[in-house]
C-alpha atoms as a PDB file:
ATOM      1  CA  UNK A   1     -25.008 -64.692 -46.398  1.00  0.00           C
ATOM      2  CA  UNK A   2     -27.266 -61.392 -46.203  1.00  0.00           C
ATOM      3  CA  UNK A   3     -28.039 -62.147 -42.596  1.00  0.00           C
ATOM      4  CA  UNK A   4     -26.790 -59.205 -40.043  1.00  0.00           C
ATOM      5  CA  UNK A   5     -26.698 -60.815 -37.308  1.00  0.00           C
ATOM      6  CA  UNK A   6     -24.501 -58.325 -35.608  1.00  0.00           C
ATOM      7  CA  UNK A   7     -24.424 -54.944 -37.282  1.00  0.00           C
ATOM      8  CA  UNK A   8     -20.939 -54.087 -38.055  1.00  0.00           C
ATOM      9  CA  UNK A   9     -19.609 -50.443 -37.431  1.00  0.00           C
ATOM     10  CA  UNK A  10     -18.366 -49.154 -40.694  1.00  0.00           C
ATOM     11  CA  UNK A  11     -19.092 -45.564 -40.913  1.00  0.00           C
ATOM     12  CA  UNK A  12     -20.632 -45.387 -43.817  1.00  0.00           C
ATOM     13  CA  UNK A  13     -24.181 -44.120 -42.889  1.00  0.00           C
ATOM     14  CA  UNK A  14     -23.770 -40.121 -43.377  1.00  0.00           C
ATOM     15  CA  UNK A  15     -22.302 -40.873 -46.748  1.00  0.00           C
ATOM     16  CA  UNK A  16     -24.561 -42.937 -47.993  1.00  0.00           C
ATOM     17  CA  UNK A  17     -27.355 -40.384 -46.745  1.00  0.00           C
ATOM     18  CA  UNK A  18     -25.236 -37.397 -48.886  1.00  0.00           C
ATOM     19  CA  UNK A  19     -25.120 -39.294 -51.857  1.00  0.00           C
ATOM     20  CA  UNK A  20     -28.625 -40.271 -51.950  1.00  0.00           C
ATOM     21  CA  UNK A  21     -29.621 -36.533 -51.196  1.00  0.00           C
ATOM     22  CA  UNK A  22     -27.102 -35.308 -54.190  1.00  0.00           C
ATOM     23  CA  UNK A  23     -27.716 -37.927 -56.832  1.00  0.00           C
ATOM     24  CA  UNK A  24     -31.127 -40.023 -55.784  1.00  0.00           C
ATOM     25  CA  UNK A  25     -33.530 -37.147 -55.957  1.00  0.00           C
ATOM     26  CA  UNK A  26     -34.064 -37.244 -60.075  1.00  0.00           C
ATOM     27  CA  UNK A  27     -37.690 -36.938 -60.620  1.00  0.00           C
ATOM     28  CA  UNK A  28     -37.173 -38.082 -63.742  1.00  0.00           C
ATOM     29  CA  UNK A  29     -35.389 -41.401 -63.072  1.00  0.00           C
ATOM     30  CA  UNK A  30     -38.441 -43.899 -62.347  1.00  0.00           C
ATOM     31  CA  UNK A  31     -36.446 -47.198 -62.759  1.00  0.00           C
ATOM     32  CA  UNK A  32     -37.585 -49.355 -60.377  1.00  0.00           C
ATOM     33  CA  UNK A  33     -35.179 -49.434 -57.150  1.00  0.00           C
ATOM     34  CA  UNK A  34     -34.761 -51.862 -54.127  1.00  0.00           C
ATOM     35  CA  UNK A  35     -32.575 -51.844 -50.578  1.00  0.00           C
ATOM     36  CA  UNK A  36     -31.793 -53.344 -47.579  1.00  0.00           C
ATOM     37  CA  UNK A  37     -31.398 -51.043 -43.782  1.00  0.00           C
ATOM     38  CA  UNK A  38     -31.144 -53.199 -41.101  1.00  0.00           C
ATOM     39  CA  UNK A  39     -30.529 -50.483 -39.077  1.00  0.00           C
ATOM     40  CA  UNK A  40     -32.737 -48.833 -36.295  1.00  0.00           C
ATOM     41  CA  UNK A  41     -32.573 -45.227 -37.909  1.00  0.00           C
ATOM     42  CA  UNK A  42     -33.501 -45.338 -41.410  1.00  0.00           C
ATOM     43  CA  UNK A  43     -34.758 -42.039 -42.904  1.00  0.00           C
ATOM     44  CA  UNK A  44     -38.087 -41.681 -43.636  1.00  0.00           C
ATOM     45  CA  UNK A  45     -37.101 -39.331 -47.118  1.00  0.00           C
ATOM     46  CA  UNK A  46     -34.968 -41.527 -48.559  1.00  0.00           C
ATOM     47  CA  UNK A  47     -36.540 -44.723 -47.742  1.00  0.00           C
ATOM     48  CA  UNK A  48     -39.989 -43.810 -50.015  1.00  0.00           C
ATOM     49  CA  UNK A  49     -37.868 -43.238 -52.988  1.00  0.00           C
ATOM     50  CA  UNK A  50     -37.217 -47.181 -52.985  1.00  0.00           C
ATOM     51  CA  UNK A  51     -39.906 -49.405 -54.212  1.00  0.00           C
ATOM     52  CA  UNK A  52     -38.838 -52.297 -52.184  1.00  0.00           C
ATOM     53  CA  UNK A  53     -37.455 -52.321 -49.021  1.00  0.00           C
ATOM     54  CA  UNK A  54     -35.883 -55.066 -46.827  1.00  0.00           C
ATOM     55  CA  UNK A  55     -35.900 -54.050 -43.008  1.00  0.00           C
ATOM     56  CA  UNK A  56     -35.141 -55.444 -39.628  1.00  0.00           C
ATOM     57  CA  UNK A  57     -38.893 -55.855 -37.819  1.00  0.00           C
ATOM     58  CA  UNK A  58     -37.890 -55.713 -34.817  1.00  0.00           C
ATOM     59  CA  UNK A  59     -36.378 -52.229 -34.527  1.00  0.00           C
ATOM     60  CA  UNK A  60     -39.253 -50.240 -32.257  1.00  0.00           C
ATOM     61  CA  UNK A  61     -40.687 -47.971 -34.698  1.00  0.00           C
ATOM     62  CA  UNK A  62     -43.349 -47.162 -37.162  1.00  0.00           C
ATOM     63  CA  UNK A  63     -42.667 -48.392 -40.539  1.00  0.00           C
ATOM     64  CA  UNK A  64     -45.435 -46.049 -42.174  1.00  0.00           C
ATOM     65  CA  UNK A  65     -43.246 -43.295 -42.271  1.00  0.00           C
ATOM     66  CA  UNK A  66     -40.898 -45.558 -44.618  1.00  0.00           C
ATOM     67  CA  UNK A  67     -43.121 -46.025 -47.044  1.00  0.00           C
ATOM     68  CA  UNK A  68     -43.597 -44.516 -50.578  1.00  0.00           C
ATOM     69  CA  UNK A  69     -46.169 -44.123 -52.705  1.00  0.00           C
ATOM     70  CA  UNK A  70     -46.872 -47.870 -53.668  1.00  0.00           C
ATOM     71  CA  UNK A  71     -43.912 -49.238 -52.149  1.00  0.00           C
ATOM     72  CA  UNK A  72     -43.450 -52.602 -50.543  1.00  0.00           C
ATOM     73  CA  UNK A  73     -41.897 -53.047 -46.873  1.00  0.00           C
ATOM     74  CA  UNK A  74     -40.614 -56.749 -46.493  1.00  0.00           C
ATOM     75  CA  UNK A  75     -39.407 -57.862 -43.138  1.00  0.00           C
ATOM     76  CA  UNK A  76     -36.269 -59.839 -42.713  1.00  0.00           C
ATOM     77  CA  UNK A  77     -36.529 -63.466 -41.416  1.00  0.00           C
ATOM     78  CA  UNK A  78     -33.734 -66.137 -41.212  1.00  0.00           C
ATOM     79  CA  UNK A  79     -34.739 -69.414 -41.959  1.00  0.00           C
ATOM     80  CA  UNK A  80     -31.299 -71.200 -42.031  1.00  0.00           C
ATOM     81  CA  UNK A  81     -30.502 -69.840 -38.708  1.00  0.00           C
ATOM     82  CA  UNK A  82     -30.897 -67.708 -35.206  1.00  0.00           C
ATOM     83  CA  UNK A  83     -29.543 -64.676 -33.471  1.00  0.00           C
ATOM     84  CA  UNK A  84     -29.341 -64.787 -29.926  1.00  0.00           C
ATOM     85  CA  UNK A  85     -30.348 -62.024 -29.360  1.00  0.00           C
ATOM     86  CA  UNK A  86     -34.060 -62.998 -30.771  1.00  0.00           C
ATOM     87  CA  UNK A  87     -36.550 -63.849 -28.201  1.00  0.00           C
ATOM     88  CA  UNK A  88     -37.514 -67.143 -29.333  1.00  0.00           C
ATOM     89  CA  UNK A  89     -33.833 -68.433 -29.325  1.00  0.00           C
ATOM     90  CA  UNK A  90     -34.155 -69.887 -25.734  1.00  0.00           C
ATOM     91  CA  UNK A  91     -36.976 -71.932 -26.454  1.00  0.00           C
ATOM     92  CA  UNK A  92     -35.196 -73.622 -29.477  1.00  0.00           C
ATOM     93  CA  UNK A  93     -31.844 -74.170 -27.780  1.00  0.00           C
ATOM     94  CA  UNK A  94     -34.557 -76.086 -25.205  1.00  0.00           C
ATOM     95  CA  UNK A  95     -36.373 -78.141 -27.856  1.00  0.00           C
ATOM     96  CA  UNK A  96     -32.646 -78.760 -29.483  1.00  0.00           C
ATOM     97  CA  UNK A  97     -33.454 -77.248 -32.486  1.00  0.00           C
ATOM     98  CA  UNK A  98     -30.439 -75.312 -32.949  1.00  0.00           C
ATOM     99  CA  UNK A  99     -27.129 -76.845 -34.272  1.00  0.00           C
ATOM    100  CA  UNK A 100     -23.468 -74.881 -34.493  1.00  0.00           C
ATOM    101  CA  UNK A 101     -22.611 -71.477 -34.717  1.00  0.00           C
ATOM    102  CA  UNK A 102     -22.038 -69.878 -38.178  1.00  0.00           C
ATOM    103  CA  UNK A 103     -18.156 -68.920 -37.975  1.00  0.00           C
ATOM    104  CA  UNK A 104     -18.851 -65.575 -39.673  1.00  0.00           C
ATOM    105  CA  UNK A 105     -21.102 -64.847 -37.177  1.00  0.00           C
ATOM    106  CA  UNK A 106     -21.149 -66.467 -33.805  1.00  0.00           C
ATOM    107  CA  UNK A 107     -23.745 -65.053 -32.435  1.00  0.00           C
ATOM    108  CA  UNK A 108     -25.966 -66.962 -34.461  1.00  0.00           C
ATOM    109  CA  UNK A 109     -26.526 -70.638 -34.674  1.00  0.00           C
ATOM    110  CA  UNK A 110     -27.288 -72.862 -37.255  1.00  0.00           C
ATOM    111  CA  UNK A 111     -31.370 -74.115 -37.451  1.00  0.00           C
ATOM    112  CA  UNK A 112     -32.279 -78.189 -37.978  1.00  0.00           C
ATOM    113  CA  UNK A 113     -35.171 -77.064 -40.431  1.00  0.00           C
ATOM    114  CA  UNK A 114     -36.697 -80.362 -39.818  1.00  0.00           C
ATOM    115  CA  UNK A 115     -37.401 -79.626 -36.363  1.00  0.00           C
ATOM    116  CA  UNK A 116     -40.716 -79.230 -35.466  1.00  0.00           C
ATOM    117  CA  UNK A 117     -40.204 -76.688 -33.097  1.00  0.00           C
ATOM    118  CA  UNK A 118     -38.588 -74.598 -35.478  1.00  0.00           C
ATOM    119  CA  UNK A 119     -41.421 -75.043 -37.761  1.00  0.00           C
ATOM    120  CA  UNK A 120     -43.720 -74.093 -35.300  1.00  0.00           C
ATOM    121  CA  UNK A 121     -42.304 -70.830 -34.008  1.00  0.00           C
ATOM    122  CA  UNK A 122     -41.784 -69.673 -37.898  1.00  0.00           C
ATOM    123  CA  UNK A 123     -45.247 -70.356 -38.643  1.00  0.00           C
ATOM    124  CA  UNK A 124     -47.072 -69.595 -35.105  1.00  0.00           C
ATOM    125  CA  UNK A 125     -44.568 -66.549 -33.719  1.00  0.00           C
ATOM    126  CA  UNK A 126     -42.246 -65.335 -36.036  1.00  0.00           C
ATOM    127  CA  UNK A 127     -44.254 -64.476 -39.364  1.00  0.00           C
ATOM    128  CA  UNK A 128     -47.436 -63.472 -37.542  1.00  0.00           C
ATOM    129  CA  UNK A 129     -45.693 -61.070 -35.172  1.00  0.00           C
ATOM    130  CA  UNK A 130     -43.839 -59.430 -38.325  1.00  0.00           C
ATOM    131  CA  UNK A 131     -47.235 -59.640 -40.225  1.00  0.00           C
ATOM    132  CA  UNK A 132     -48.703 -57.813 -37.379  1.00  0.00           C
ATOM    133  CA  UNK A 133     -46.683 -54.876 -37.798  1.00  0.00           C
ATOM    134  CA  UNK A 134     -48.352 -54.196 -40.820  1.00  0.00           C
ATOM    135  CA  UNK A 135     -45.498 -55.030 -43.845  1.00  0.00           C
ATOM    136  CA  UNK A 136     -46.231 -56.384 -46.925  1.00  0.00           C
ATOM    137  CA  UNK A 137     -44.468 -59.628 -46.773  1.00  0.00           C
ATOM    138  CA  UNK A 138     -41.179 -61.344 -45.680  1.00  0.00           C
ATOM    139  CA  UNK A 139     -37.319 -61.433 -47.030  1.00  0.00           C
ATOM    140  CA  UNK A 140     -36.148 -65.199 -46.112  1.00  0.00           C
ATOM    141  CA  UNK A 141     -32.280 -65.334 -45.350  1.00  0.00           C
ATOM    142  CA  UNK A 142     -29.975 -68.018 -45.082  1.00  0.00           C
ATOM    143  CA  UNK A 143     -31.728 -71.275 -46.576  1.00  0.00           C
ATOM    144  CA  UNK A 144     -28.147 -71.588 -48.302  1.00  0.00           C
ATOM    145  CA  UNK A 145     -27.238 -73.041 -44.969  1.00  0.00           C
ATOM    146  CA  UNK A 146     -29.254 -76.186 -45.968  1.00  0.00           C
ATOM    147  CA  UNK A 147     -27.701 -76.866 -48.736  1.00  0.00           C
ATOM    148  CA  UNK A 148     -24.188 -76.631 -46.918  1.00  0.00           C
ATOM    149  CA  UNK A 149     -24.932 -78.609 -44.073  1.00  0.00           C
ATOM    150  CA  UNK A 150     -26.315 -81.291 -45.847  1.00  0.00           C
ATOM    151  CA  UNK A 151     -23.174 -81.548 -48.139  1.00  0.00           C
ATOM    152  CA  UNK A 152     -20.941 -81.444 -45.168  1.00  0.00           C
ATOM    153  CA  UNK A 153     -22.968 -84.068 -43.283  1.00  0.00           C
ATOM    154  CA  UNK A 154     -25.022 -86.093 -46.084  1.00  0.00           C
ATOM    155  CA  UNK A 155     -26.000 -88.755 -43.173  1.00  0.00           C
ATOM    156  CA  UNK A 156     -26.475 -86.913 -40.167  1.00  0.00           C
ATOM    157  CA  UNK A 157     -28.464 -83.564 -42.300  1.00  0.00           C
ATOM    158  CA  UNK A 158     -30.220 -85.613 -44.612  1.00  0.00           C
ATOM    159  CA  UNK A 159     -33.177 -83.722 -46.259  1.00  0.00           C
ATOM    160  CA  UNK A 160     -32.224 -80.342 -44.916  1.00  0.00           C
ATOM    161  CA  UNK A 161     -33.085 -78.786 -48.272  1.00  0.00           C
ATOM    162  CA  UNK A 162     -36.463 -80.234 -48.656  1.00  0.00           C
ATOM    163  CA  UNK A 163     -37.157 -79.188 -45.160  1.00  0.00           C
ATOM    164  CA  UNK A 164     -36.249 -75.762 -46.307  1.00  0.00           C
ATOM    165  CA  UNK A 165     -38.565 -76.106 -49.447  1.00  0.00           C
ATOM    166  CA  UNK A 166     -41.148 -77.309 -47.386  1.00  0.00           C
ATOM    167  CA  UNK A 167     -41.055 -74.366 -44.835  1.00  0.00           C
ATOM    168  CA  UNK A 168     -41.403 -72.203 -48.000  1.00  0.00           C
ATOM    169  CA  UNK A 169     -44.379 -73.637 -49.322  1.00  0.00           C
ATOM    170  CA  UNK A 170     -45.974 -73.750 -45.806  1.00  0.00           C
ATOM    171  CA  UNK A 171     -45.449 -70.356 -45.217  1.00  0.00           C
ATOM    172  CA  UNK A 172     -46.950 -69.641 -49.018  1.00  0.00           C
ATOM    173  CA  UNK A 173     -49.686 -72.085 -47.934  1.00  0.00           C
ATOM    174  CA  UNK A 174     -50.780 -70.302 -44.205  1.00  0.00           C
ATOM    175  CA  UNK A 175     -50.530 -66.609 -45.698  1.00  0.00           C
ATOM    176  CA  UNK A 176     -51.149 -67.177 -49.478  1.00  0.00           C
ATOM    177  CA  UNK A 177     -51.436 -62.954 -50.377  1.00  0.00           C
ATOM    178  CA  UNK A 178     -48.518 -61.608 -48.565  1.00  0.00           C
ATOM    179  CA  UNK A 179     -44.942 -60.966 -50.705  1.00  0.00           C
ATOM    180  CA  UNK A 180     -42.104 -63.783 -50.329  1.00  0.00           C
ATOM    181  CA  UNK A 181     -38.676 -62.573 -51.560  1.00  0.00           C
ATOM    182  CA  UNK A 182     -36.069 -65.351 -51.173  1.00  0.00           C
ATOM    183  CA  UNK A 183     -31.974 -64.765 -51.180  1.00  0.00           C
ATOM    184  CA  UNK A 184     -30.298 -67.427 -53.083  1.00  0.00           C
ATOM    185  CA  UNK A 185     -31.874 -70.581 -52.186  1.00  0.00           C
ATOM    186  CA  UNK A 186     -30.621 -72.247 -55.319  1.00  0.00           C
ATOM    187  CA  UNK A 187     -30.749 -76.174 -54.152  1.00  0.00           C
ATOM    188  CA  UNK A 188     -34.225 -75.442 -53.266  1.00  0.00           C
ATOM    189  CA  UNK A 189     -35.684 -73.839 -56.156  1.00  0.00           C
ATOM    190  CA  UNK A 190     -37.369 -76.108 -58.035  1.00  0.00           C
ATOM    191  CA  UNK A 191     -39.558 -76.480 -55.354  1.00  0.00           C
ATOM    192  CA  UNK A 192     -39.604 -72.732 -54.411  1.00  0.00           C
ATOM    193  CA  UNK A 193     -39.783 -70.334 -57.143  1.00  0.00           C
ATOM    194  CA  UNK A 194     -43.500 -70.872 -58.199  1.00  0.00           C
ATOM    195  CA  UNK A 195     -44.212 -69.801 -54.653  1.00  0.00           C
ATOM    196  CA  UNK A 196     -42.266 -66.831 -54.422  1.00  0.00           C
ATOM    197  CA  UNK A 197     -42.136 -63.251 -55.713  1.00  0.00           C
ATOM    198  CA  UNK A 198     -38.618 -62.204 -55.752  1.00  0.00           C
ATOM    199  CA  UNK A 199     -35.130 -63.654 -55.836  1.00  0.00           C
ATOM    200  CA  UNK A 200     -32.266 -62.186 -54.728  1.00  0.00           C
ATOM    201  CA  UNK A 201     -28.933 -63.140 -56.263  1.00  0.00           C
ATOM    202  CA  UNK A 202     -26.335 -61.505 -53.050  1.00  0.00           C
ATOM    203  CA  UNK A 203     -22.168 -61.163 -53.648  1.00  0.00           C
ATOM    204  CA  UNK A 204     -23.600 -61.379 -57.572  1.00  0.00           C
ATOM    205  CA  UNK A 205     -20.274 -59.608 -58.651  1.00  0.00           C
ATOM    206  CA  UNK A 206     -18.552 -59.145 -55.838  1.00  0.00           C
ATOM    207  CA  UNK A 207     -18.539 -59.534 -52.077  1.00  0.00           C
ATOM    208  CA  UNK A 208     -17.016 -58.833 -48.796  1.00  0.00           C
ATOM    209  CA  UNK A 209     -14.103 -61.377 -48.195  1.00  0.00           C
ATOM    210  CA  UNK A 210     -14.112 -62.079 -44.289  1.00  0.00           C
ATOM    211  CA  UNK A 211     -10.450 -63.481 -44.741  1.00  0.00           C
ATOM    212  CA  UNK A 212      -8.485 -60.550 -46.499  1.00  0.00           C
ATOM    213  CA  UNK A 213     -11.311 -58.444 -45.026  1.00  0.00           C
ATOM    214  CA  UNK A 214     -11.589 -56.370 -47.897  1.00  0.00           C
ATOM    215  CA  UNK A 215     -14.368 -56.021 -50.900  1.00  0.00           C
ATOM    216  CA  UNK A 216     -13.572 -57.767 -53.751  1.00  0.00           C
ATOM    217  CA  UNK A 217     -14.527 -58.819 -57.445  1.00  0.00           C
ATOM    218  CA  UNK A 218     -16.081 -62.237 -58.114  1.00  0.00           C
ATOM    219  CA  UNK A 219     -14.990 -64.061 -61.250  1.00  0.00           C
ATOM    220  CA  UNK A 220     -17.341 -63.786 -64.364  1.00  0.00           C
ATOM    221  CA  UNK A 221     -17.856 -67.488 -63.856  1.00  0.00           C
ATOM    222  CA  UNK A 222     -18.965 -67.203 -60.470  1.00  0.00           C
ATOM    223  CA  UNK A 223     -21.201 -63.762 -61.984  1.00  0.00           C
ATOM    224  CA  UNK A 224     -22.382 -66.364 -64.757  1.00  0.00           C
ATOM    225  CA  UNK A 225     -23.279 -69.525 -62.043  1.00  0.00           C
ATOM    226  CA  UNK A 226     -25.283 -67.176 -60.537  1.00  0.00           C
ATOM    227  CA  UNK A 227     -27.246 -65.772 -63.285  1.00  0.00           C
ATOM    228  CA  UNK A 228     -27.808 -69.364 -64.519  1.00  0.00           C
ATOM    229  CA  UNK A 229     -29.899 -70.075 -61.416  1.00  0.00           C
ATOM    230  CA  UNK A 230     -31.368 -66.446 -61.556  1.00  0.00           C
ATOM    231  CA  UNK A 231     -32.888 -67.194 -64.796  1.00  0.00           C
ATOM    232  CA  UNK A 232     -33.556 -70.483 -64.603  1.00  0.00           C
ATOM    233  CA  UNK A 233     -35.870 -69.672 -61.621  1.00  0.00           C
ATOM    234  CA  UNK A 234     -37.562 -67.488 -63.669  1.00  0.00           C
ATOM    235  CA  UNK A 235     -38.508 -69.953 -66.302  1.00  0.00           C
ATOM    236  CA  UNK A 236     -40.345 -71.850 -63.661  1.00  0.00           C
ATOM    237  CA  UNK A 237     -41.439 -68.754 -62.873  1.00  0.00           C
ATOM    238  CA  UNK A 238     -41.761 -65.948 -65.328  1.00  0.00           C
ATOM    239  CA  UNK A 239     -43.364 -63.659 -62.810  1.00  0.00           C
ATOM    240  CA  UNK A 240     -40.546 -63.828 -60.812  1.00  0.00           C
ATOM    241  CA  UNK A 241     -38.466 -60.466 -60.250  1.00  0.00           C
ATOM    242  CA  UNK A 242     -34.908 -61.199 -60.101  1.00  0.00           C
ATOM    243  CA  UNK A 243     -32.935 -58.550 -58.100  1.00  0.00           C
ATOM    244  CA  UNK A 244     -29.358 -58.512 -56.892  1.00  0.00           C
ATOM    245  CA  UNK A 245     -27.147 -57.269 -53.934  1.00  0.00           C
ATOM    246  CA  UNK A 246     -23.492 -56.421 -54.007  1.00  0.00           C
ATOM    247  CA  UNK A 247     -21.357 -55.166 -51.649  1.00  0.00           C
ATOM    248  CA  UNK A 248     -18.579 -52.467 -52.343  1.00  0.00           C
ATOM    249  CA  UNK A 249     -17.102 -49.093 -50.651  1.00  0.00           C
ATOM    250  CA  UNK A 250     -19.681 -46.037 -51.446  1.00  0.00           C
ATOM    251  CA  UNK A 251     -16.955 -43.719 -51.759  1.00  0.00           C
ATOM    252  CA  UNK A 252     -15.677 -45.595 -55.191  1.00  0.00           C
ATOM    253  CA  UNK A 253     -18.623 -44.338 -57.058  1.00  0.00           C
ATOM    254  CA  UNK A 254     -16.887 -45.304 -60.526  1.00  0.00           C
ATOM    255  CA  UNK A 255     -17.130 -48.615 -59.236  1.00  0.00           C
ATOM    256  CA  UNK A 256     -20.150 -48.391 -57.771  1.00  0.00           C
ATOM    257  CA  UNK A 257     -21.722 -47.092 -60.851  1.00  0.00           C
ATOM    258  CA  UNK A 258     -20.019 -50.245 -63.114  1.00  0.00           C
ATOM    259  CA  UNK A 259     -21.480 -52.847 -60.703  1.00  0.00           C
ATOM    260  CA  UNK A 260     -25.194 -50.921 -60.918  1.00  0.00           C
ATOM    261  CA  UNK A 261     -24.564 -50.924 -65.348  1.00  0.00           C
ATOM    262  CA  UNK A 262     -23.627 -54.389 -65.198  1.00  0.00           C
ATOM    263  CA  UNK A 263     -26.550 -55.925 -63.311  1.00  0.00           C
ATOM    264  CA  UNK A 264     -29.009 -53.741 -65.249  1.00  0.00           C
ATOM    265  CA  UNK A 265     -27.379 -54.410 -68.476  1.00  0.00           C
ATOM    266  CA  UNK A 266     -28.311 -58.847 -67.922  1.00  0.00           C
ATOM    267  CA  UNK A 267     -32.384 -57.666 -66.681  1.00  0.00           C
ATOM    268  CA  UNK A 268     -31.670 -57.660 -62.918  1.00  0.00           C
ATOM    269  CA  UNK A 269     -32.432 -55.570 -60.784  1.00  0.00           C
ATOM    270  CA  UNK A 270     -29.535 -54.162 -58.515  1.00  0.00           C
ATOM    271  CA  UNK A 271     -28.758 -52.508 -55.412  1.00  0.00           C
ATOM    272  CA  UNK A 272     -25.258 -52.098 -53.760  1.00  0.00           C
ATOM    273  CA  UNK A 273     -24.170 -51.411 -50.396  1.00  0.00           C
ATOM    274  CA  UNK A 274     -21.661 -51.801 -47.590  1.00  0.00           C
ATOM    275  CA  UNK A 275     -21.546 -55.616 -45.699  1.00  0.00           C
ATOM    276  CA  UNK A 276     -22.944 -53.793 -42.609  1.00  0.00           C
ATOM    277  CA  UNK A 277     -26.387 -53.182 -44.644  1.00  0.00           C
ATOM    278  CA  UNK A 278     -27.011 -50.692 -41.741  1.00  0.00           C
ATOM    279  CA  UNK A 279     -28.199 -47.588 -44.075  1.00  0.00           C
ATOM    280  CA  UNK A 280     -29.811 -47.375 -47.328  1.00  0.00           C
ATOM    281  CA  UNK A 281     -27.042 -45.960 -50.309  1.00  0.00           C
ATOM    282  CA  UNK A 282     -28.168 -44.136 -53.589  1.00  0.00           C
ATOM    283  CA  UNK A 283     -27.118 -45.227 -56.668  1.00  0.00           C
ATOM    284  CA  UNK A 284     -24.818 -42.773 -58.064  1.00  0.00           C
ATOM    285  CA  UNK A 285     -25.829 -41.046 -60.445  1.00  0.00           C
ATOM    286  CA  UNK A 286     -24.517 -40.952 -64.359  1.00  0.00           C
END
């Protein structure tokens, strides 16, 4: 899952900064380019060469200093579950809207999306607050978790995908002109992707494995399940921009550069970065 809910330390930030300045800066080059930063310090230069960006809201700065000439800012919400460290996440451990921790990152719990309270502070507190701040729309994380805990717990989670659908179309319903770009999502798209305007296919080709703790490829099955959905979105949607996100070491350009061809090569629209998603990372160049 994309969501950081503790940015990991991996070092990467100054390279991914060089690169950019040494490869990104191609006039020339106007294919349309996306990322994620997460992190608190993003700079202002490279971020306007994106056209998209993904960013934590609720760093304290300006985000107009981010932003290029027609860009897009979207700010990052988890619907499947919550930080502690949000301010809201008190008041649904109250209502008992939270269920277990995510074992990849315990300092986040899982979210019953049928809660009401949950529902509420999306629609009432979360999204207005990031709306406020003046970006263009939202990134929604982690409505995979539906999916999985309904399969693990078919009795006891019933409908935990429609409840994700549902929060979808109420958010497209209460702020009908703002941007919606969903990650993966899959058991809820036919419901979703004629509200959305972007779909993000993450670990497309490959992925950070949290039990060899190491990057590593995905098979081309597991590319082509993927892509299935990707496309099949876009059928029921043919407005629909389909991006992707891998995850791989910046300092193997070569590799880097393959993941960038192949992703381009089948009409997506890549980026690729480190699992930390801390700093933004130019594609190399070539």
């Amino acid at each position: 899952m994309m969501g950081r809910r503790t940015l990991l330390a991996m070092g990467a930030g100054a390279l991914g900064t060089a690169l950019f300045q040494r490869d990104g800066g191609d006039a020339a080059d106007r294919r349309w380019r996306w990322g994620v930063d997460y992190g608190a310090a993003t700079d202002p230069v490279l971020a306007r060469r994106f056209d998209l960006l993904v960013l934590e809201p609720h760093h304290a700065r300006p985000i107009a200093p981010l932003r290029g000439p027609g860009s897009k800012l979207l700010g990052y919400v988890s619907l499947g579950e919550v930080e502690k460290s949000r301010p809201y996440f008190a008041t649904l451990v109250r209502d008992g809207a939270l269920l277990a921790p995510n074992p990849h990152w315990p300092d986040a719990r899982h979210v019953d999306l049928r809660h009401p309270a949950w529902r509420a502070t999306l629609l009432d507190r979360v999204v207005p607050e990031i709306l406020a701040m003046a970006y263009d729309g939202l990134f929604l994380d982690t409505l995979d978790n539906a999916e999985a805990m309904e399969h693990a717990d078919p009795v006891g989670h019933k409908g935990m995908v429609a409840a994700g659908a549902a929060l979808v179309a109420a958010l497209r319903a209460r702020f009908p002109n703002i941007l919606l770009m969903l990650n993966r999502g899959y058991a809820a798209l036919p419901e979703v992707a004629p509200r959305i305007d972007y779909l993000l296919g993450e670990s497309m080709a490959s992925r950070w494995s949290f039990a060899a703790k190491r990057y590593e490829m995905l098979s081309d099955s597991d590319w082509g399940w993927q892509a299935e959905r990707l496309r099949g979105a876009k059928t029921r949607n043919p407005a629909l921009r389909l991006t992707t996100l891998d995850y791989w070491d910046p300092a193997d350009r070569r590799t880097v550069a393959t993941l960038y061809a192949r992703e381009r090569a089948a009409g997506f629209d890549p980026y690729v970065a480190t699992l930390a998603l801390d700093h933004l990372i130019a594609e190399p160049a070539g």
